[in-house]
Protein backbone atom coordinates (compact mmCIF):
# COMPACT_ATOMS: atom_id res chain seq x y z
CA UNK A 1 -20.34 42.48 5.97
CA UNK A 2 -20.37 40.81 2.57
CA UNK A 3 -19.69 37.41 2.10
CA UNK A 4 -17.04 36.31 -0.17
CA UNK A 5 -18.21 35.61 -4.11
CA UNK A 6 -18.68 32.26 -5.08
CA UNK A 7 -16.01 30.26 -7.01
CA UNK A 8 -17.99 29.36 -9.45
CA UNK A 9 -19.95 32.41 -11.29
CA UNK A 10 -23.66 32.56 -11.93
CA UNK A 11 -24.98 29.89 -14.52
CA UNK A 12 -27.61 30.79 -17.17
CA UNK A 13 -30.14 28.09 -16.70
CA UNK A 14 -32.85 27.67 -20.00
CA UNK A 15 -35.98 25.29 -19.80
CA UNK A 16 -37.19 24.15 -23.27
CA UNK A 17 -39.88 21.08 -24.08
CA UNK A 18 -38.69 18.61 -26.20
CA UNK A 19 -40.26 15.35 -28.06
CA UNK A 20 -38.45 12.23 -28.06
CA UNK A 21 -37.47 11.49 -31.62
CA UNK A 22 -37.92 7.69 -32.55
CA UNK A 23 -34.36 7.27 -32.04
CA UNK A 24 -34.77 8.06 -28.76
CA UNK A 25 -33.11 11.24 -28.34
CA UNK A 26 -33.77 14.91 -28.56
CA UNK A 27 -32.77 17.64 -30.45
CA UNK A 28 -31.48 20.74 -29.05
CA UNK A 29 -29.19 23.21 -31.15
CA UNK A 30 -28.47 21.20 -33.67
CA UNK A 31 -27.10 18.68 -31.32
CA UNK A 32 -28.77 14.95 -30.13
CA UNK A 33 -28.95 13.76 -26.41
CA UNK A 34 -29.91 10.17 -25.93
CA UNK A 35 -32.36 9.10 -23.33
CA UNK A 36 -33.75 5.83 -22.14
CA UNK A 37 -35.83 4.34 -25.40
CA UNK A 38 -39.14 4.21 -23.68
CA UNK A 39 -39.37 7.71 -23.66
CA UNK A 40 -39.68 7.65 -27.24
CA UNK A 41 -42.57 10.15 -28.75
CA UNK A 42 -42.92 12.12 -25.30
CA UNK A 43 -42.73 15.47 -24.36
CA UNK A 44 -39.79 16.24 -21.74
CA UNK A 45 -38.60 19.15 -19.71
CA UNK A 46 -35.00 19.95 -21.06
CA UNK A 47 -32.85 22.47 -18.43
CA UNK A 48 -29.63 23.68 -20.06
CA UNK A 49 -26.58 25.21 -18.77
CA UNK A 50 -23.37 26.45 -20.78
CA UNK A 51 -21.62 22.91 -19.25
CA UNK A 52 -25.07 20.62 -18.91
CA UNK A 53 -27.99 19.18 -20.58
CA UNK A 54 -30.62 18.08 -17.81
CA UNK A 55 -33.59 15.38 -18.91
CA UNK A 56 -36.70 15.45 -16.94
CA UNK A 57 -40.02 13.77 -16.95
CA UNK A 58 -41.95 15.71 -14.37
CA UNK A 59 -39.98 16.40 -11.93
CA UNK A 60 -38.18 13.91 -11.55
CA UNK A 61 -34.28 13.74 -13.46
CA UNK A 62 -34.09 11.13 -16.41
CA UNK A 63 -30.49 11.69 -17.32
CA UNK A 64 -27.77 14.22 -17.79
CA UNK A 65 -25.06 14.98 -20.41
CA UNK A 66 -22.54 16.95 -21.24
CA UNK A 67 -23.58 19.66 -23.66
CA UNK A 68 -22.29 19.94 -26.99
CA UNK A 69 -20.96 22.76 -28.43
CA UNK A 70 -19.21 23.81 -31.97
CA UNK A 71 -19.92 21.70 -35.39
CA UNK A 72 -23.90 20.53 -35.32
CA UNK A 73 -25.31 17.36 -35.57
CA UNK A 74 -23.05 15.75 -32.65
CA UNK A 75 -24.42 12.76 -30.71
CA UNK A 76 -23.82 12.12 -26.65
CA UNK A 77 -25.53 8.67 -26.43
CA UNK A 78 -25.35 6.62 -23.83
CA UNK A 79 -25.45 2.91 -24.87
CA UNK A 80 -27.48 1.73 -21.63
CA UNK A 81 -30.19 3.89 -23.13
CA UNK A 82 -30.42 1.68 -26.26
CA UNK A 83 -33.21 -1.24 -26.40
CA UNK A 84 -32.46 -4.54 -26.77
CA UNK A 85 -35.19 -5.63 -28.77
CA UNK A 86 -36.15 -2.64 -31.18
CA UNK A 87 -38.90 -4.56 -32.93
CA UNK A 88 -40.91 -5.13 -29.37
CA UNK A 89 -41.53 -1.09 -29.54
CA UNK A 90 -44.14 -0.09 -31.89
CA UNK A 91 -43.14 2.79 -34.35
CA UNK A 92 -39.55 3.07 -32.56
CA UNK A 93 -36.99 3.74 -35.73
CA UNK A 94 -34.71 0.54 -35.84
CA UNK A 95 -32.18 -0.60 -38.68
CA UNK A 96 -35.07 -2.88 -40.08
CA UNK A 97 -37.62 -0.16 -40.29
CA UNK A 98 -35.45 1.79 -42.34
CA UNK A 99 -33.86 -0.96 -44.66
CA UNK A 100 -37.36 -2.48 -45.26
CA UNK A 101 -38.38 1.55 -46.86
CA UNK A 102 -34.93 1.84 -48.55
CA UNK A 103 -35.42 -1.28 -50.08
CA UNK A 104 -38.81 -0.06 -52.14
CA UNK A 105 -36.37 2.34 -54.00
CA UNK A 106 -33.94 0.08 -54.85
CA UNK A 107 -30.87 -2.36 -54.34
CA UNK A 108 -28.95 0.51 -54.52
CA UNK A 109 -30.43 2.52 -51.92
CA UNK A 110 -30.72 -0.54 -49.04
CA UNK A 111 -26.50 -1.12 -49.81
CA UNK A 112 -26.48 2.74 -49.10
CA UNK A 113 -28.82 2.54 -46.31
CA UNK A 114 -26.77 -0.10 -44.30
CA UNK A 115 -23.40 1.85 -44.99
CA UNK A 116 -24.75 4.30 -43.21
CA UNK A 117 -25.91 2.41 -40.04
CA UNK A 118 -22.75 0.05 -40.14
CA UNK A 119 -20.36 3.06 -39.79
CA UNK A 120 -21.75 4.32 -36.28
CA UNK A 121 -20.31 3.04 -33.33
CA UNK A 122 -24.00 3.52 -31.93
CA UNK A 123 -26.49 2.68 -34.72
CA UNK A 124 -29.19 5.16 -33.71
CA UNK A 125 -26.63 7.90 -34.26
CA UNK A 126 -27.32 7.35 -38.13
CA UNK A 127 -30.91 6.94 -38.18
CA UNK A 128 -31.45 10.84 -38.31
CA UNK A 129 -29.24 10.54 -41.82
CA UNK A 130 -31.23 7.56 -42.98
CA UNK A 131 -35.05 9.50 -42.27
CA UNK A 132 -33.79 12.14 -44.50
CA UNK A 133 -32.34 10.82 -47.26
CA UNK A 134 -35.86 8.04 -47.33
CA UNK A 135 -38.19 10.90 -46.72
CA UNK A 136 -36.46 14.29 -48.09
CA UNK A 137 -34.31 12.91 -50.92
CA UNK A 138 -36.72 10.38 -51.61
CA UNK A 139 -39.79 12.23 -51.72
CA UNK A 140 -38.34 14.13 -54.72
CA UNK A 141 -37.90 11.23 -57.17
CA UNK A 142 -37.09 7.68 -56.19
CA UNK A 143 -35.29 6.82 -59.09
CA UNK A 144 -32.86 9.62 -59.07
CA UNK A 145 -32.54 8.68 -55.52
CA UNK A 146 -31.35 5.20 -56.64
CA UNK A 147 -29.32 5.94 -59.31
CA UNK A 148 -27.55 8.49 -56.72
CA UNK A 149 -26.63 5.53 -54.69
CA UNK A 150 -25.51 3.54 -57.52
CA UNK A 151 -23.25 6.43 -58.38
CA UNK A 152 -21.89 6.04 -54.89
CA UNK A 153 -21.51 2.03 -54.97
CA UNK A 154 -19.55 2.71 -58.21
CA UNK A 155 -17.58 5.22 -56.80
CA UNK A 156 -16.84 3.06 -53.02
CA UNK A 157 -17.73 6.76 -51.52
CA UNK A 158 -19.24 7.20 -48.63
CA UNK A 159 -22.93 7.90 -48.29
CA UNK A 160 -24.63 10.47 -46.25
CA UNK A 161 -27.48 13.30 -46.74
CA UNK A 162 -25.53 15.96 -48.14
CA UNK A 163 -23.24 14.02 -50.27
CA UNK A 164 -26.70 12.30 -52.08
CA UNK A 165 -27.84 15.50 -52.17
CA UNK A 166 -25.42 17.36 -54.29
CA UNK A 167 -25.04 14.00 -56.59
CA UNK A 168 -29.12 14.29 -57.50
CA UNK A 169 -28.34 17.54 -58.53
CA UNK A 170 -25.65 16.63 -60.42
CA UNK A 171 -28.52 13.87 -62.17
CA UNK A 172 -31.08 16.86 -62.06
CA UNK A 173 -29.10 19.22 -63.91
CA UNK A 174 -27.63 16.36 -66.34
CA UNK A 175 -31.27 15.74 -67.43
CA UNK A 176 -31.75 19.53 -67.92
CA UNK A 177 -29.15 20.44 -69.95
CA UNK A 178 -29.65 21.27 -73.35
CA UNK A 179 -29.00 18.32 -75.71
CA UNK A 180 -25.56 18.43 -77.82
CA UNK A 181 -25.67 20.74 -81.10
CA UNK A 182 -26.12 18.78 -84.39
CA UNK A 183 -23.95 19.95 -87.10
CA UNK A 184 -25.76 21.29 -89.99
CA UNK A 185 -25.50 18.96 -93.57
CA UNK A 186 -22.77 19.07 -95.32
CA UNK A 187 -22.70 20.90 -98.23
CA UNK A 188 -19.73 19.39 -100.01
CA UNK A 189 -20.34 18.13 -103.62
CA UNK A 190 -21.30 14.26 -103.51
CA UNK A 191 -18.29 11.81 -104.72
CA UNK A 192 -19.36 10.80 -108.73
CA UNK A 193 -20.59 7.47 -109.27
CA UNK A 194 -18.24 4.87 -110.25
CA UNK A 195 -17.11 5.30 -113.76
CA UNK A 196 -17.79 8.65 -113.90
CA UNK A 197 -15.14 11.59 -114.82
CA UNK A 198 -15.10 14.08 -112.23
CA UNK A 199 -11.85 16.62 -113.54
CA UNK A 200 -13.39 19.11 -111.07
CA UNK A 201 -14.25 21.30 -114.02
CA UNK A 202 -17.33 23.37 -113.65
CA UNK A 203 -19.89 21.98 -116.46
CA UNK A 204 -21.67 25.41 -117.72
CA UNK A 205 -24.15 25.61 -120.98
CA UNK A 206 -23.16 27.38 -124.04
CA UNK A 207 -23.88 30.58 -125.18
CA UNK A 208 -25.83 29.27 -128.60
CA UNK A 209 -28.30 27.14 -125.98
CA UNK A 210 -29.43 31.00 -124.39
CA UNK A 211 -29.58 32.15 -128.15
CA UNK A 212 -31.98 29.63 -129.40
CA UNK A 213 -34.41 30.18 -126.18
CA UNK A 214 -34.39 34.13 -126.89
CA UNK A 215 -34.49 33.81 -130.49
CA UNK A 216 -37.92 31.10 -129.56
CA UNK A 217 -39.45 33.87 -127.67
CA UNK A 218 -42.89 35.22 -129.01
CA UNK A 219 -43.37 32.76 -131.82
């Protein structure tokens, strides 16, 4: 009387609430799901399955992905999702929001900064880098933060939190370390002046000169 089991087995569906980072997607696992920019700042209804990642404002469906899975900080962006215009939406991240901030720490930094947004296919996909290398990075001391990028520029490497991060240490623990050991002064005899005779024999006072000082003694 039972019917026959489904192909498919039973899928573990998880709700979560999400906010809509100012590169307009959200953050789930470690991972990044674009949706459509307008939707930056709010609070939507995230349904996940093992296979699926299910936007929703409401009720009703905003988008679906594919859900990521293995090394974190993936991206599944959909380009339609993307504005146009990113200066006609007030406090959305764009690559002139960040460039104007990484250009109060330096040259250096803004080179750095652009690197970074230049080598994604989809530009937004670096902005999460960008935010915290201005904001984590920065916060600690701007100029080490600059003079990390420089080392960078100098170097042609390729810029990115982590890297900056272990090359301010690298600054950090250059300007901790104990300064180099100064030899102690010599203690060599000084060359003779010019002229002199210097035979290296040891010049030591007679015995008569001790004589007359004890024989002087209590007069």
């Amino acid at each position: 009387m039972l019917a026959a089991l489904p192909d498919d087995g039973f899928a573990t569906v998880e709700w979560k609430q999400l906010k809509v980072g100012r590169n307009y997607h959200v953050s789930c696992d470690s991972q990044y799901y674009s949706v459509p920019y307008t939707f930056a700042g709010q609070l939507l209804r995230v349904r996940l399955t093992a296979q699926s990642v299910t936007i929703f404002d409401g009720d009703q469906v905003v988008c679906e992905h594919s859900r990521r899975h293995g090394r974190k900080g993936q991206y599944s962006t959909v380009l339609a999702h993307a504005p146009k215009e990113h200066q006609g939406i007030d406090g959305l991240w764009s690559r002139q929001w960040f460039t104007d901030r990484a250009r109060g720490f330096g040259p250096a930094t803004e080179q750095v900064i652009a690197q970074i947004l230049d080598r994604h296919v989809i530009e937004a996909q670096g902005y999460l880098d960008c935010q915290n290398i201005l904001e984590t990075l920065g916060k600690r001391s701007r100029q080490r933060l600059e003079a990390a990028c420089q080392v960078l520029l100098n170097q042609n490497s390729v810029g990115s939190y982590s890297v900056l991060k272990r090359v301010m240490a690298t600054i950090d623990s250059d300007g901790k370390a104990p300064r180099p050991v100064v030899p102690a002064a010599a203690t060599r005899k000084p060359p003779p002046p010019a002229g002199a005779r210097d035979d290296g024999a040891v010049q030591v006072r007679s015995a008569d000169h001790y004589a007359r000082g004890r024989s002087g003694e209590g007069v």
